[in-house]
Protein backbone atom coordinates (compact mmCIF):
# COMPACT_ATOMS: atom_id res chain seq x y z
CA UNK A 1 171.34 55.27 35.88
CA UNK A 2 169.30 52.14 37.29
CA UNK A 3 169.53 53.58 40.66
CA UNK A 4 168.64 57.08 39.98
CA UNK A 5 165.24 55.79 38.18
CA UNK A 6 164.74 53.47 40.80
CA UNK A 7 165.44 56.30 44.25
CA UNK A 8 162.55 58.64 41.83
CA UNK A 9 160.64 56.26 41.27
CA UNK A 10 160.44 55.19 44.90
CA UNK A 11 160.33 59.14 46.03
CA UNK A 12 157.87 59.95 43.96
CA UNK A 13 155.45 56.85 44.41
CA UNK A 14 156.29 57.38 48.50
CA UNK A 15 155.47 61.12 47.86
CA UNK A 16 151.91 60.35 46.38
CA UNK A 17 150.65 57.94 48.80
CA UNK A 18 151.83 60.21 51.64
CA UNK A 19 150.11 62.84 49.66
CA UNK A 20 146.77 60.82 50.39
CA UNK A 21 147.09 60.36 53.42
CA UNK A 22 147.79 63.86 54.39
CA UNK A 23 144.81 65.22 52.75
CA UNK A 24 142.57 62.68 54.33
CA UNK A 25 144.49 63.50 57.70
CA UNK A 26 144.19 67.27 57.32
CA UNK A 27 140.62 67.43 55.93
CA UNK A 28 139.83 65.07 59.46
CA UNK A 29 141.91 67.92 61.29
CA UNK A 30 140.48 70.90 59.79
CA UNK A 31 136.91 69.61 60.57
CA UNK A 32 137.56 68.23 63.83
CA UNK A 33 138.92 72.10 64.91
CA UNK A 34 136.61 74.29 62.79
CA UNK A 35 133.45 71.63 64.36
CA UNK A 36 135.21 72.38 68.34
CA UNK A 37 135.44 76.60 67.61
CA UNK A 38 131.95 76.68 66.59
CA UNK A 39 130.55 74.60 69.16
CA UNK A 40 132.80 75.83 71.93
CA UNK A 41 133.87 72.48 72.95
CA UNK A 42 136.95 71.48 75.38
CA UNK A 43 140.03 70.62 73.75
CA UNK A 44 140.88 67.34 74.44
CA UNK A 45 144.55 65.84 74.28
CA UNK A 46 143.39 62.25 73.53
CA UNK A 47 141.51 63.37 70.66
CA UNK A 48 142.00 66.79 69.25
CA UNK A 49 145.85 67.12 70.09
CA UNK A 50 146.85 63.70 68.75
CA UNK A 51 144.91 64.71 65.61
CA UNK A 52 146.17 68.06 64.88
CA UNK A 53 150.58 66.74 65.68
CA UNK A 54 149.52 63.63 63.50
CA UNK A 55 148.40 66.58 60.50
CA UNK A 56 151.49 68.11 61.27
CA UNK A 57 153.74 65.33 61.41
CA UNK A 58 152.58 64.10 58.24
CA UNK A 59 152.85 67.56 56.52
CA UNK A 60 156.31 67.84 57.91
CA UNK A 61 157.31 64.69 56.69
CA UNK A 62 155.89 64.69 53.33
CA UNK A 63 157.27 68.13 52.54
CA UNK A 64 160.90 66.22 53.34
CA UNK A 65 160.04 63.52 51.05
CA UNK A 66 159.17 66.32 48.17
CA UNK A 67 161.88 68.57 48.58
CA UNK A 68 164.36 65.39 48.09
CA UNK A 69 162.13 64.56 44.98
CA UNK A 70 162.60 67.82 44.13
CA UNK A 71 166.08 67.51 44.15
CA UNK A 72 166.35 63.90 42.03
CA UNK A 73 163.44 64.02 39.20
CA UNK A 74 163.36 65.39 36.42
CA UNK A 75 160.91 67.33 36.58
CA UNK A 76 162.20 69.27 39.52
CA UNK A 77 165.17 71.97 39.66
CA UNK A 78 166.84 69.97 36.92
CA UNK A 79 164.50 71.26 34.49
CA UNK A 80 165.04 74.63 35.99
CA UNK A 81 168.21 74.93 35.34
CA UNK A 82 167.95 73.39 31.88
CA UNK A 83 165.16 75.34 30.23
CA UNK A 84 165.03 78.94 32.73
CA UNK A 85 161.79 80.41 34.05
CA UNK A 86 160.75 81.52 30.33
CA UNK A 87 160.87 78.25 28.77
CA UNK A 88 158.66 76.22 30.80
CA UNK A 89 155.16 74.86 29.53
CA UNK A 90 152.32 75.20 32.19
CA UNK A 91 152.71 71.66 33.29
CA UNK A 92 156.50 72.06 33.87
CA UNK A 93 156.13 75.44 35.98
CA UNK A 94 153.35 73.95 37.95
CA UNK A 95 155.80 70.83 39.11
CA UNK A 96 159.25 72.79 39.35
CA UNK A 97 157.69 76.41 40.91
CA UNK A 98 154.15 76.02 42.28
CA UNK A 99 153.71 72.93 43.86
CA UNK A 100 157.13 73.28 45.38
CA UNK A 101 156.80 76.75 46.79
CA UNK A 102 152.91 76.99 47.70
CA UNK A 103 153.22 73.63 49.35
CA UNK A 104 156.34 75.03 51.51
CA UNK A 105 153.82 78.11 52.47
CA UNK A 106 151.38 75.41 53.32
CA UNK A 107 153.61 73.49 55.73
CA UNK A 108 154.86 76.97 56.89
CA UNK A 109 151.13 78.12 57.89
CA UNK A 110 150.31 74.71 59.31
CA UNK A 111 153.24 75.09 61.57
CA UNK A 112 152.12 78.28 63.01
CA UNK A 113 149.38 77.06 63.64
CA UNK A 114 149.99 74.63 65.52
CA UNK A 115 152.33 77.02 67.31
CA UNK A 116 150.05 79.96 67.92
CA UNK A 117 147.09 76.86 69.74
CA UNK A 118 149.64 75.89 72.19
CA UNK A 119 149.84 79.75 73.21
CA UNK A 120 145.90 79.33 74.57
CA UNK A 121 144.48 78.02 77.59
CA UNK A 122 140.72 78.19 76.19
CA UNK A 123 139.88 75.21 73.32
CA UNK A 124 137.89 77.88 71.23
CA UNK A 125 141.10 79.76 70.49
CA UNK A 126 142.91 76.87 69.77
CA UNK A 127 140.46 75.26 67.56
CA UNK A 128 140.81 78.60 66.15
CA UNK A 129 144.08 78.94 65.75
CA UNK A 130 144.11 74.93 63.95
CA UNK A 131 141.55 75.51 61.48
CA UNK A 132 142.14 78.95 59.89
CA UNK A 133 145.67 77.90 59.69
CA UNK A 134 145.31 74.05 59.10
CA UNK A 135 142.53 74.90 56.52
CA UNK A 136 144.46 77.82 54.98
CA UNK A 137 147.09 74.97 54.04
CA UNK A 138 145.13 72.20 53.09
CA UNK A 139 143.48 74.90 50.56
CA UNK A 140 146.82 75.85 49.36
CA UNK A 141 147.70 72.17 49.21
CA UNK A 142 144.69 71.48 47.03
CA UNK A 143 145.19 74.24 45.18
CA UNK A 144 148.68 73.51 43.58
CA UNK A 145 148.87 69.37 43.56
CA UNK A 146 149.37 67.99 40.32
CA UNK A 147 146.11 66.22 39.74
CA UNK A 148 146.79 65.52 35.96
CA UNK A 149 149.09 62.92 37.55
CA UNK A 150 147.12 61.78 40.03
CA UNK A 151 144.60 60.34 37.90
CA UNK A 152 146.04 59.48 34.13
């Protein structure tokens, strides 16, 4: 039982930090592209590619850290499967259903956007492409996070 508090207690404090970070890192991303479509700038590898894989990266790899928290707190699919869909409270639903799934669409829309900018040659589509979909996701990110949590 010591270990299992101790693994969700580590996956969820690892999972909140990263959450942070990726906000930070995707706000920086989102700007950086929406600041290069309107201005028409060149899109630079150095700068605007490392940016954008570094937001994805970090998406990626915080989505694997939730859905494994997903799978070992309690407030995950355990509760799920405990109480059903009609017998969650507001708070519950939010941490078993929402944040999983909208944060999965997230990742998913990040990720095609990333793909679709690496279909242009001209930077004004592909600082397109990053900050409709980049921005998209970080909305949906900010939209479902548990921010009760984050600051009680």
């Amino acid at each position: 039982m010591e270990e299992y508090a101790l693994s969700h207690q580590l996956a969820l404090s690892l999972h909140s930090y990263l959450a942070y970070i990726v906000i930070a890192v995707l706000f920086l991303a989102v700007g950086n592209a929406t600041l290069g479509w309107l201005n028409n700038k060149m899109f630079l590898p150095q700068k605007d590619f490392r940016l954008s894989l570094f937001a994805l990266i970090l998406t990626h790899l915080m989505l694997l850290v939730g859905l494994a928290l997903y799978f070992i707190s309690p407030n995950g699919f355990y509760v799920i499967q405990e109480f059903g869909m009609g017998g969650l409270s507001s708070a519950a639903r939010l941490l078993a259903v929402e944040h999983p799934f909208v944060n999965i669409l997230a990742v998913v829309l990040i990720t095609i956007g990333w793909s679709r900018h690496k279909k242009f040659m001209e930077g004004q589509k592909k600082f397109k492409s990053i900050a409709i979909f980049y921005g998209i996701g970080l909305l949906l990110i900010l939209s479902r996070n548990p921010w009760g949590q984050w600051f009680s």
